[in-house]
PDB file of N, CA and C in Angstrom:
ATOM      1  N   UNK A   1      57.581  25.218  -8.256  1.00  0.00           N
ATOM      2  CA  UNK A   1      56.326  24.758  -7.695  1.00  0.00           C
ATOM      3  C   UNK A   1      56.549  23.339  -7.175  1.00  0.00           C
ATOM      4  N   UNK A   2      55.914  23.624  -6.071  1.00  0.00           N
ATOM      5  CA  UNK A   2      56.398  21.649  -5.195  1.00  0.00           C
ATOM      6  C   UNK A   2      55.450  20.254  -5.982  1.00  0.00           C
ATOM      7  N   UNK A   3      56.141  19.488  -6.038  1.00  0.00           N
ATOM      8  CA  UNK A   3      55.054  18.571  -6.500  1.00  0.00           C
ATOM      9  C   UNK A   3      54.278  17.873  -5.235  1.00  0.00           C
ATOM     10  N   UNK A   4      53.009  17.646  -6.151  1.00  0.00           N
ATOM     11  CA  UNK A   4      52.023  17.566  -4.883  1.00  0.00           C
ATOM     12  C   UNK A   4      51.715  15.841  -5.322  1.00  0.00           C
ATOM     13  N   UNK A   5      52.412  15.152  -3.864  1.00  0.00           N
ATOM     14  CA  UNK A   5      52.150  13.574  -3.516  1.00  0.00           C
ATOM     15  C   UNK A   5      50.812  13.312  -3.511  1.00  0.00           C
ATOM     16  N   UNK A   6      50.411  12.145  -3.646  1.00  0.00           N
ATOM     17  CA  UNK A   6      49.707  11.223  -3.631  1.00  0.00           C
ATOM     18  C   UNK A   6      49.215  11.248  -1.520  1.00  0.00           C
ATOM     19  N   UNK A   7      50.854  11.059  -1.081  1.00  0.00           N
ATOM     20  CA  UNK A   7      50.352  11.060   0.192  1.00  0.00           C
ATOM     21  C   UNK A   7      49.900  12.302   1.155  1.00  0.00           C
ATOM     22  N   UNK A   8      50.308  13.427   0.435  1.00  0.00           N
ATOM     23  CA  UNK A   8      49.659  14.816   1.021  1.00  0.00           C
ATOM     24  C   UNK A   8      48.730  14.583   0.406  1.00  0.00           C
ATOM     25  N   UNK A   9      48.013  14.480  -0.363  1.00  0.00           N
ATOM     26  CA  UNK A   9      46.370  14.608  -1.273  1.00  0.00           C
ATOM     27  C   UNK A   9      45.337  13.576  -0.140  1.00  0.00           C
ATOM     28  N   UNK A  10      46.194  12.942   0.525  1.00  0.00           N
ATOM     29  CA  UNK A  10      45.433  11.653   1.158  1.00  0.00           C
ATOM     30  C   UNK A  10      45.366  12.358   2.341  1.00  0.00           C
ATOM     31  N   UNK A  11      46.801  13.107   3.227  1.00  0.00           N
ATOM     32  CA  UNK A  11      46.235  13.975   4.284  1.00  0.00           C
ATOM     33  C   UNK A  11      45.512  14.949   4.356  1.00  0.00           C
ATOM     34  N   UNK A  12      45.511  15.954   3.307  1.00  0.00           N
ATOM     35  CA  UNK A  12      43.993  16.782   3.046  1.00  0.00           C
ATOM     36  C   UNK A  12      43.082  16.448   3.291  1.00  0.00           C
ATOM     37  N   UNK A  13      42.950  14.860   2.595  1.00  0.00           N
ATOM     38  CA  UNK A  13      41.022  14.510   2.624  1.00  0.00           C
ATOM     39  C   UNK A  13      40.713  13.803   4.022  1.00  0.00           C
ATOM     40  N   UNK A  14      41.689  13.631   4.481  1.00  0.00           N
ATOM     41  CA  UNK A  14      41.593  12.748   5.548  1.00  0.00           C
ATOM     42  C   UNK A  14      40.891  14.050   6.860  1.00  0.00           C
ATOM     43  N   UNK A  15      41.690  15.092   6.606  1.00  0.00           N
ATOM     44  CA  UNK A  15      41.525  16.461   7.236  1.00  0.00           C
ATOM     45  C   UNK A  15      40.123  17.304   6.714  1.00  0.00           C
ATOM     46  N   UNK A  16      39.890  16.835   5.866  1.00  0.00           N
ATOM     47  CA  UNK A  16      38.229  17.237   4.977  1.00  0.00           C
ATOM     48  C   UNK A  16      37.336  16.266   5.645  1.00  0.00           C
ATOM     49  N   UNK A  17      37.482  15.204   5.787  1.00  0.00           N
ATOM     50  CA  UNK A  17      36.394  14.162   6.217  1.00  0.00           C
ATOM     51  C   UNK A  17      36.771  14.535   7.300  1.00  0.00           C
ATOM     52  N   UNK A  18      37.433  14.540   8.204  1.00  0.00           N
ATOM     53  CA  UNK A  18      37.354  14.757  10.166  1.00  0.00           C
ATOM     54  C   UNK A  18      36.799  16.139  10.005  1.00  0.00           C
ATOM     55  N   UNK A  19      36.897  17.304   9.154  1.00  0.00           N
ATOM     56  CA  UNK A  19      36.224  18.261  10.108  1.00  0.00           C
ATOM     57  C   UNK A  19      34.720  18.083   9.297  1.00  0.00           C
ATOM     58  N   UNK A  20      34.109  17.780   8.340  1.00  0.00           N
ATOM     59  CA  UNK A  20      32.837  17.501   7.875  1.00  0.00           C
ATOM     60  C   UNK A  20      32.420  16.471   8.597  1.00  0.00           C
ATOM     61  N   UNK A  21      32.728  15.452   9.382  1.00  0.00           N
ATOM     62  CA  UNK A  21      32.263  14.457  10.525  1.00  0.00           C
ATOM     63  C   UNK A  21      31.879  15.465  11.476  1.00  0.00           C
ATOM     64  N   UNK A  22      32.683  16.090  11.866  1.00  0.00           N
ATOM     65  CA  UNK A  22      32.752  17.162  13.028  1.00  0.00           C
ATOM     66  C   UNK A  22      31.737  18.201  13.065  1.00  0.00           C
ATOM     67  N   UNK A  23      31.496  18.544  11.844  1.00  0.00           N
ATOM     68  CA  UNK A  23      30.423  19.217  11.839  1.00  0.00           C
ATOM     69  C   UNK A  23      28.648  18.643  11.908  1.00  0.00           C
ATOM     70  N   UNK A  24      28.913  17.510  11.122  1.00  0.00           N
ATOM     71  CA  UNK A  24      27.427  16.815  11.069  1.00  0.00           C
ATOM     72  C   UNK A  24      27.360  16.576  12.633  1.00  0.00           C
ATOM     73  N   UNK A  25      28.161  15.866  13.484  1.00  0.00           N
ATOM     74  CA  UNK A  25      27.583  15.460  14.820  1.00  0.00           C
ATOM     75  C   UNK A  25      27.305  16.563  15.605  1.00  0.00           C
ATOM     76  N   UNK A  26      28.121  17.916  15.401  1.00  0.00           N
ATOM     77  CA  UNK A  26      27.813  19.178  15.835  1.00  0.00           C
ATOM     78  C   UNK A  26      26.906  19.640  15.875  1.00  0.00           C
ATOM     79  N   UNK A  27      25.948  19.808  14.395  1.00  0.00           N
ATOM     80  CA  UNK A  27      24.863  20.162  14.059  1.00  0.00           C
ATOM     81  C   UNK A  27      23.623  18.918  14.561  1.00  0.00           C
ATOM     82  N   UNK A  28      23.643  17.875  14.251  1.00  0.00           N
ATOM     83  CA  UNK A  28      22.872  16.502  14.547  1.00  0.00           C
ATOM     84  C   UNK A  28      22.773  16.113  16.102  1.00  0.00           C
ATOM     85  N   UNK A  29      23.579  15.950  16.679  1.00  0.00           N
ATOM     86  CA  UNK A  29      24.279  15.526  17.293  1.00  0.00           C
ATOM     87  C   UNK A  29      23.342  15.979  18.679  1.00  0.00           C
ATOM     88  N   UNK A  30      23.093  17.244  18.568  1.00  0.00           N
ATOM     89  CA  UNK A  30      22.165  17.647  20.268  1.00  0.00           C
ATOM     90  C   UNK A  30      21.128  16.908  19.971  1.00  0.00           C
ATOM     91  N   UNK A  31      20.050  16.961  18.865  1.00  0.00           N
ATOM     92  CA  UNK A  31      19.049  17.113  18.533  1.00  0.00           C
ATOM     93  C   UNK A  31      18.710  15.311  19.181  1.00  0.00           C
ATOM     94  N   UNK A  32      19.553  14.408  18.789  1.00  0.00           N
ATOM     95  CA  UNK A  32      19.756  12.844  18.952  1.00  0.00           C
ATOM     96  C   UNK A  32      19.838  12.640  20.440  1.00  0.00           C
ATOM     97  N   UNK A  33      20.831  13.407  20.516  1.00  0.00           N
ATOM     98  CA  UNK A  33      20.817  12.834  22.313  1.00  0.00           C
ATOM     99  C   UNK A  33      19.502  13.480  23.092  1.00  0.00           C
ATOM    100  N   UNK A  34      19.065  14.706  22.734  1.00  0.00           N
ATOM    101  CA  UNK A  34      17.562  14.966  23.127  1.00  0.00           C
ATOM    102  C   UNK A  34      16.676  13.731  22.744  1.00  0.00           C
ATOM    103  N   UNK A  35      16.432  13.261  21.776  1.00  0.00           N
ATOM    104  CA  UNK A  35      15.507  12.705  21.454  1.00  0.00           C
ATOM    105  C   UNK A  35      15.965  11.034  22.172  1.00  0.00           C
ATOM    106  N   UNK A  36      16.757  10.494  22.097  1.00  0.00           N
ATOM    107  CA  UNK A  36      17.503   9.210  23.226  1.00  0.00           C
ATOM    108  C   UNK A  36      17.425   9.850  24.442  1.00  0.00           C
ATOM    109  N   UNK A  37      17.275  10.821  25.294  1.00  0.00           N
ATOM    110  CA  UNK A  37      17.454  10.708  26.253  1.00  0.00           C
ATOM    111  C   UNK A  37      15.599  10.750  26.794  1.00  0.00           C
ATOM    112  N   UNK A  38      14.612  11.505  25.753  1.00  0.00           N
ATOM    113  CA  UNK A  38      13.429  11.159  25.939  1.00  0.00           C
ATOM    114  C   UNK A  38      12.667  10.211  25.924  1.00  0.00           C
ATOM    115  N   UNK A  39      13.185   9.463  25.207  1.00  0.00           N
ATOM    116  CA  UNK A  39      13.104   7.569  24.462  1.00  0.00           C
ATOM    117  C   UNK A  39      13.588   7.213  25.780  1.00  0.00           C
ATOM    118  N   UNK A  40      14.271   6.886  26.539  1.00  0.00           N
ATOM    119  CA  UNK A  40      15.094   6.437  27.288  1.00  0.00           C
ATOM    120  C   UNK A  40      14.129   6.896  29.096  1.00  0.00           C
ATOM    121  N   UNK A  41      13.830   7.950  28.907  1.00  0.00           N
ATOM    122  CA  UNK A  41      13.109   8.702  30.213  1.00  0.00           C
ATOM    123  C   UNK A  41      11.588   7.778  30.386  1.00  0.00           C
ATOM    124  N   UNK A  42      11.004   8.007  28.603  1.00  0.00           N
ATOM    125  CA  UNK A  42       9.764   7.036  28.799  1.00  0.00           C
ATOM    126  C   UNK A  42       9.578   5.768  28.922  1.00  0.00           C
ATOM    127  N   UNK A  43      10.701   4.899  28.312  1.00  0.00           N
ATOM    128  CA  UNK A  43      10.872   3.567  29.187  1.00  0.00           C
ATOM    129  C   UNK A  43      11.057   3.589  30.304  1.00  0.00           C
ATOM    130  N   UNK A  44      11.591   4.135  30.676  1.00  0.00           N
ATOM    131  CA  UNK A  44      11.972   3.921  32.209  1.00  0.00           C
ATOM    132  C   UNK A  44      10.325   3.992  33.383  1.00  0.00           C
ATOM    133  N   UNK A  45       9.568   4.717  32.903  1.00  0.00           N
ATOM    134  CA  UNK A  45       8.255   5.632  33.345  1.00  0.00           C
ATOM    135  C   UNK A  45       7.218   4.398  33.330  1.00  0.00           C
ATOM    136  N   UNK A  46       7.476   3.548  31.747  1.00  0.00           N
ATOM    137  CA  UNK A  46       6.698   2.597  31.716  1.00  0.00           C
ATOM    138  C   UNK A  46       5.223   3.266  30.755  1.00  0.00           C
ATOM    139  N   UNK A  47       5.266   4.434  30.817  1.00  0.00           N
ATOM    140  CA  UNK A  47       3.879   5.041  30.019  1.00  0.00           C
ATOM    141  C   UNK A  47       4.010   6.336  30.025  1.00  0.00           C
ATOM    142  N   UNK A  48       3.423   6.434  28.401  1.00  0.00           N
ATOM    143  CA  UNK A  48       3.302   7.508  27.527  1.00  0.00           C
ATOM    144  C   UNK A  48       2.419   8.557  27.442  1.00  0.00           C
ATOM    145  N   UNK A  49       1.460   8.625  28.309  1.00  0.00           N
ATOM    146  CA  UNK A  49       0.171   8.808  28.513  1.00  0.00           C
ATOM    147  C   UNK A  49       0.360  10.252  28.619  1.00  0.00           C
ATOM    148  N   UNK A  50       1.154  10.681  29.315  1.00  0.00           N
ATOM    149  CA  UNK A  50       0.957  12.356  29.653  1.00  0.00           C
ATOM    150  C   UNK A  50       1.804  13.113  28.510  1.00  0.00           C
ATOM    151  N   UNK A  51       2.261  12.072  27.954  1.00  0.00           N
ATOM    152  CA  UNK A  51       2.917  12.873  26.637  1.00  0.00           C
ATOM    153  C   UNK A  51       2.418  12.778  25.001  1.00  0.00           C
ATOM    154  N   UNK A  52       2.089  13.604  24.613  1.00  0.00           N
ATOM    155  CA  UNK A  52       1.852  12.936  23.129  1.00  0.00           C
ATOM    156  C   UNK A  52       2.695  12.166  22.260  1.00  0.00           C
ATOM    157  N   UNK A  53       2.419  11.236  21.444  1.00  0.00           N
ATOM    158  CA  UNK A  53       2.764  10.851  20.536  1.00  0.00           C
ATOM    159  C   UNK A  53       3.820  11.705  19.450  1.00  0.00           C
ATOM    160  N   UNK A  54       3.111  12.418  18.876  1.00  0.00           N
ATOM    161  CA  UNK A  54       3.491  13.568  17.786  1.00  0.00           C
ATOM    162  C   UNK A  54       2.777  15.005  18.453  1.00  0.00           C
ATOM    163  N   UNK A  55       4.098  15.190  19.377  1.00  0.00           N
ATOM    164  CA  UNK A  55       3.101  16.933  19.378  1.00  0.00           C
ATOM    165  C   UNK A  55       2.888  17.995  18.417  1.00  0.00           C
ATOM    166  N   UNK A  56       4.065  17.989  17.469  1.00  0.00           N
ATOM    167  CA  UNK A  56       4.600  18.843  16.226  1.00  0.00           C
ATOM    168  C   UNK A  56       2.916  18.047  15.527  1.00  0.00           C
ATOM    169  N   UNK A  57       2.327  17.677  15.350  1.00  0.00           N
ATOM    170  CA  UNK A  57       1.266  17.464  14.219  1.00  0.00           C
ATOM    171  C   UNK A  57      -0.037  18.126  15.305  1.00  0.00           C
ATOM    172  N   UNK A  58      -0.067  17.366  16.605  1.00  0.00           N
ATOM    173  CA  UNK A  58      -0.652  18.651  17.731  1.00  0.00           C
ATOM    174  C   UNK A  58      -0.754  19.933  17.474  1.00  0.00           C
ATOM    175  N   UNK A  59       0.553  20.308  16.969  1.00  0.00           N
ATOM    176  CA  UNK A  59       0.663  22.254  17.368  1.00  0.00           C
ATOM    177  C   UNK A  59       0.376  22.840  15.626  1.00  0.00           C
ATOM    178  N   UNK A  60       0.472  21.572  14.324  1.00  0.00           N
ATOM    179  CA  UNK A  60      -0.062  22.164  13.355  1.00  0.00           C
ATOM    180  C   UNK A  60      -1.297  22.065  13.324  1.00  0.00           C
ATOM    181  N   UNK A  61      -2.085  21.338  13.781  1.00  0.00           N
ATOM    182  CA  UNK A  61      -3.291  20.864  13.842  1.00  0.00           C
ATOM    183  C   UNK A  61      -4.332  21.674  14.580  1.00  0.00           C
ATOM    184  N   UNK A  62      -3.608  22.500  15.359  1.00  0.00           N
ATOM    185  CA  UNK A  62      -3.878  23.949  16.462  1.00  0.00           C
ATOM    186  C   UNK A  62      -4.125  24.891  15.435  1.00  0.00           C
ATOM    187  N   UNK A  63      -2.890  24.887  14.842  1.00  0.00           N
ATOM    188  CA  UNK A  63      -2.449  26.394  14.170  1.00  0.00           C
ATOM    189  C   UNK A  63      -3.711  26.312  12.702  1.00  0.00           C
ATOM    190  N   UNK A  64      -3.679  25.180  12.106  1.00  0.00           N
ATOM    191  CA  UNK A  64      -4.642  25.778  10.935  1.00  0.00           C
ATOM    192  C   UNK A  64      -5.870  25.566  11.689  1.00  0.00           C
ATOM    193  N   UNK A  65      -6.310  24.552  12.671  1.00  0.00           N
ATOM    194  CA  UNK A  65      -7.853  25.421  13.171  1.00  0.00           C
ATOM    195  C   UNK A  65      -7.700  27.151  13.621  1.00  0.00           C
ATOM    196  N   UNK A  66      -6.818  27.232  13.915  1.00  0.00           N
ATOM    197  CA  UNK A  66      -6.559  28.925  14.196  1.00  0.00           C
ATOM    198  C   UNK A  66      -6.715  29.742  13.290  1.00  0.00           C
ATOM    199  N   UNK A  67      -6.279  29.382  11.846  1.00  0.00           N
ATOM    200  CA  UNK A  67      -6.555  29.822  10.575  1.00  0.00           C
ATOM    201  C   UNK A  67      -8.011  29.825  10.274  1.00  0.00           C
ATOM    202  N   UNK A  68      -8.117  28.714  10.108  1.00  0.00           N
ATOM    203  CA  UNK A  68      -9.666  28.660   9.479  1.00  0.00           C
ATOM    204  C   UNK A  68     -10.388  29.281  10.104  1.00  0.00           C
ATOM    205  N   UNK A  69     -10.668  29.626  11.663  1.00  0.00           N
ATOM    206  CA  UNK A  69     -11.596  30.241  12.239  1.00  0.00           C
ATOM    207  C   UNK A  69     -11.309  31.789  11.765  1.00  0.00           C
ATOM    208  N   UNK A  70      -9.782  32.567  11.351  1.00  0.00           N
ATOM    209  CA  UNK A  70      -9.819  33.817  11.072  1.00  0.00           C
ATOM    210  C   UNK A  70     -10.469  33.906   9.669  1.00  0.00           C
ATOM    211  N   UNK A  71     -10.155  32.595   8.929  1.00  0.00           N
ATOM    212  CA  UNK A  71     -11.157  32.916   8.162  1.00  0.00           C
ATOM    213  C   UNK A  71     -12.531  33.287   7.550  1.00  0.00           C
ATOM    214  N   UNK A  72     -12.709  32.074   8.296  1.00  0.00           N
ATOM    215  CA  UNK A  72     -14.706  32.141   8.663  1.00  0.00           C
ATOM    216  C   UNK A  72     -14.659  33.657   9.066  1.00  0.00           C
ATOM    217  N   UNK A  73     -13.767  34.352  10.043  1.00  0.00           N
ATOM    218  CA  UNK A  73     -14.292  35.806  10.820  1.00  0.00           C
ATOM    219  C   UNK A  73     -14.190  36.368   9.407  1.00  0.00           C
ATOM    220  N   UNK A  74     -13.286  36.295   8.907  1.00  0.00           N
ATOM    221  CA  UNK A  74     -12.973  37.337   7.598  1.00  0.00           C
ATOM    222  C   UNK A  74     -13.955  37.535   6.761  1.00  0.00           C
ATOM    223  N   UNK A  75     -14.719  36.093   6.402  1.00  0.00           N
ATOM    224  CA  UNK A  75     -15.866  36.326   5.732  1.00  0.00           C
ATOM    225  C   UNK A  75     -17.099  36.225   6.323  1.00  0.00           C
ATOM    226  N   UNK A  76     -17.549  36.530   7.136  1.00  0.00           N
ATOM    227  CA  UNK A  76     -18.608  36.664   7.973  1.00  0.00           C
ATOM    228  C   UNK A  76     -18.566  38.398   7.747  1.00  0.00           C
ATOM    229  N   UNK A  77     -17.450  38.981   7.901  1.00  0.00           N
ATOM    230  CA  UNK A  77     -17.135  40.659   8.280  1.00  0.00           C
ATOM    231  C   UNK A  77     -17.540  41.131   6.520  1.00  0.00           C
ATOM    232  N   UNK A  78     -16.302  40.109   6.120  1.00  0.00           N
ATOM    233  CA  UNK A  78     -17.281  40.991   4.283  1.00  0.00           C
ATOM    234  C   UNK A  78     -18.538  40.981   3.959  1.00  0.00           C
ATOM    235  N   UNK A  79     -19.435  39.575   4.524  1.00  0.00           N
ATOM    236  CA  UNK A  79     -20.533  39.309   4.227  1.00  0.00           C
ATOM    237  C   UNK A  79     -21.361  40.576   4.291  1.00  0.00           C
ATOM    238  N   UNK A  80     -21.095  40.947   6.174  1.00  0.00           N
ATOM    239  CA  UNK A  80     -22.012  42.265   6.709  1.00  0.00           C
ATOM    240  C   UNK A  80     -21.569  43.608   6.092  1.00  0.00           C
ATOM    241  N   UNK A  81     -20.179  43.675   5.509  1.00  0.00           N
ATOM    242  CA  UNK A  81     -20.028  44.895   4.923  1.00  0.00           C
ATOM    243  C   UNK A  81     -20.817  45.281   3.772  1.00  0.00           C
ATOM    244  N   UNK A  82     -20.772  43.914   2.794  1.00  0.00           N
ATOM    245  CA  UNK A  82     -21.172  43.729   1.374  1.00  0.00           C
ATOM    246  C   UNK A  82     -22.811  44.056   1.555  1.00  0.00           C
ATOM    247  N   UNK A  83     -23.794  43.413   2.733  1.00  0.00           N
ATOM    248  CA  UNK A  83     -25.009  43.602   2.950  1.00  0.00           C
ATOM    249  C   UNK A  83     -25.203  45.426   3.348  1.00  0.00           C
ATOM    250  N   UNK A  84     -24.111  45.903   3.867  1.00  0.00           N
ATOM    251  CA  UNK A  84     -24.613  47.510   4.369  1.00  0.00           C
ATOM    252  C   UNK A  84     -24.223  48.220   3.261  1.00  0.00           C
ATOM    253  N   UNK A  85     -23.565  48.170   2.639  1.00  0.00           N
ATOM    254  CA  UNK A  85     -22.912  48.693   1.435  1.00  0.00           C
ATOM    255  C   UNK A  85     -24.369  48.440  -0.070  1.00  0.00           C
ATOM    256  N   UNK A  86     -24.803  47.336   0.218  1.00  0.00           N
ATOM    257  CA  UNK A  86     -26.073  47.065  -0.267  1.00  0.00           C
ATOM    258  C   UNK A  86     -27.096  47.658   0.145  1.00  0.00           C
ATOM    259  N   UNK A  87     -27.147  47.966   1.150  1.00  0.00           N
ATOM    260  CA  UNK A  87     -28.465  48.533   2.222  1.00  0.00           C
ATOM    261  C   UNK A  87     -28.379  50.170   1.716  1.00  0.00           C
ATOM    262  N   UNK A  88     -27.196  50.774   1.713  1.00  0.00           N
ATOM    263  CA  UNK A  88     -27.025  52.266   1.263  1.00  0.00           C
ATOM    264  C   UNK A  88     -27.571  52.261   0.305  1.00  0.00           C
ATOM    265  N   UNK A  89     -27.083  51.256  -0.505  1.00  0.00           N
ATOM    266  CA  UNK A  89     -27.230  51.898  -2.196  1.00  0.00           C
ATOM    267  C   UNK A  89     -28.824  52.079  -2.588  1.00  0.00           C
ATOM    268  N   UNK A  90     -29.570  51.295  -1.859  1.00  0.00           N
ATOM    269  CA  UNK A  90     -31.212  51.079  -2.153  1.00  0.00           C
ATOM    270  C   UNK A  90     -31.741  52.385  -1.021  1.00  0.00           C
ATOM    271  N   UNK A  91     -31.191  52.508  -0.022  1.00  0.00           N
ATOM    272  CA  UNK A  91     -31.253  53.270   0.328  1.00  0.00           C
ATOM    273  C   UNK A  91     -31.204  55.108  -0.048  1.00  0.00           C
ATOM    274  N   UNK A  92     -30.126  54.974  -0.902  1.00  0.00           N
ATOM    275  CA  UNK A  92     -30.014  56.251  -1.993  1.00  0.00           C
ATOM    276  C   UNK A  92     -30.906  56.317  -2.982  1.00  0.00           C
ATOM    277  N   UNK A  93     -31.473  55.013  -3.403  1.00  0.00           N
ATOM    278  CA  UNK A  93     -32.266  54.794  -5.027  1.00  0.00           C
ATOM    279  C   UNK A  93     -33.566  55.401  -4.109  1.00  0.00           C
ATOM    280  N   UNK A  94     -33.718  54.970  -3.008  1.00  0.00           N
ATOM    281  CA  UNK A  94     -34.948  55.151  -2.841  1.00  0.00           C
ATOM    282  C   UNK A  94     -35.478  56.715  -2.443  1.00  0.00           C
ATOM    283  N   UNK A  95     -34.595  57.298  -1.946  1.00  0.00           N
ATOM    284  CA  UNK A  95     -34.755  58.735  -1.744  1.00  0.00           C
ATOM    285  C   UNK A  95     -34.234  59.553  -2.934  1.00  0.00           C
ATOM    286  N   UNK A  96     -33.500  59.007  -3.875  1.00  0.00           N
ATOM    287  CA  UNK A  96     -32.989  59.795  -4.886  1.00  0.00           C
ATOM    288  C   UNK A  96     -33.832  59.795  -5.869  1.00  0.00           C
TER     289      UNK A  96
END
């Protein structure tokens, strides 16, 4: 069995850290230059105006009013079921 140096143990990690660098800017790496090159577009423009601030809090801020209104429908619909379902039953007492 070979003995294993000090200075191969150092080229491994050296070869562990370049491809784990390699990967973070890979993965990171679009997302940054998107976001600098939008930073960079709106200075240039001078104003922000036609763009939002935070659209991502925009499009959640959409989505649970979107919710809540299926909700309200949801219970508005049981309400009228629960009232006809009520309406039968007195309805039966009363002819039965």
């Amino acid at each position: 069995m070979p003995h294993v140096t000090l200075e191969a143990v150092w080229d491994v990690l050296k070869w562990v850290l370049l491809v784990l660098a390699a990967g973070f800017v890979g993965q990171f790496g679009r997302s940054l230059a998107l976001k600098l090159i939008e930073r960079r577009r709106r200075d240039r423009t001078g104003s922000d105006s036609d763009s939002s601030p935070h659209p991502l809090l925009e499009e959640m801020e959409e989505s649970r009013l979107g919710t809540r209104a299926k909700i309200e429908k949801k219970t508005i619909k049981a309400k009228l079921k629960r009232a006809k379902k009520t309406g039968k039953r007195a309805s039966r007492n009363d002819s039965g």
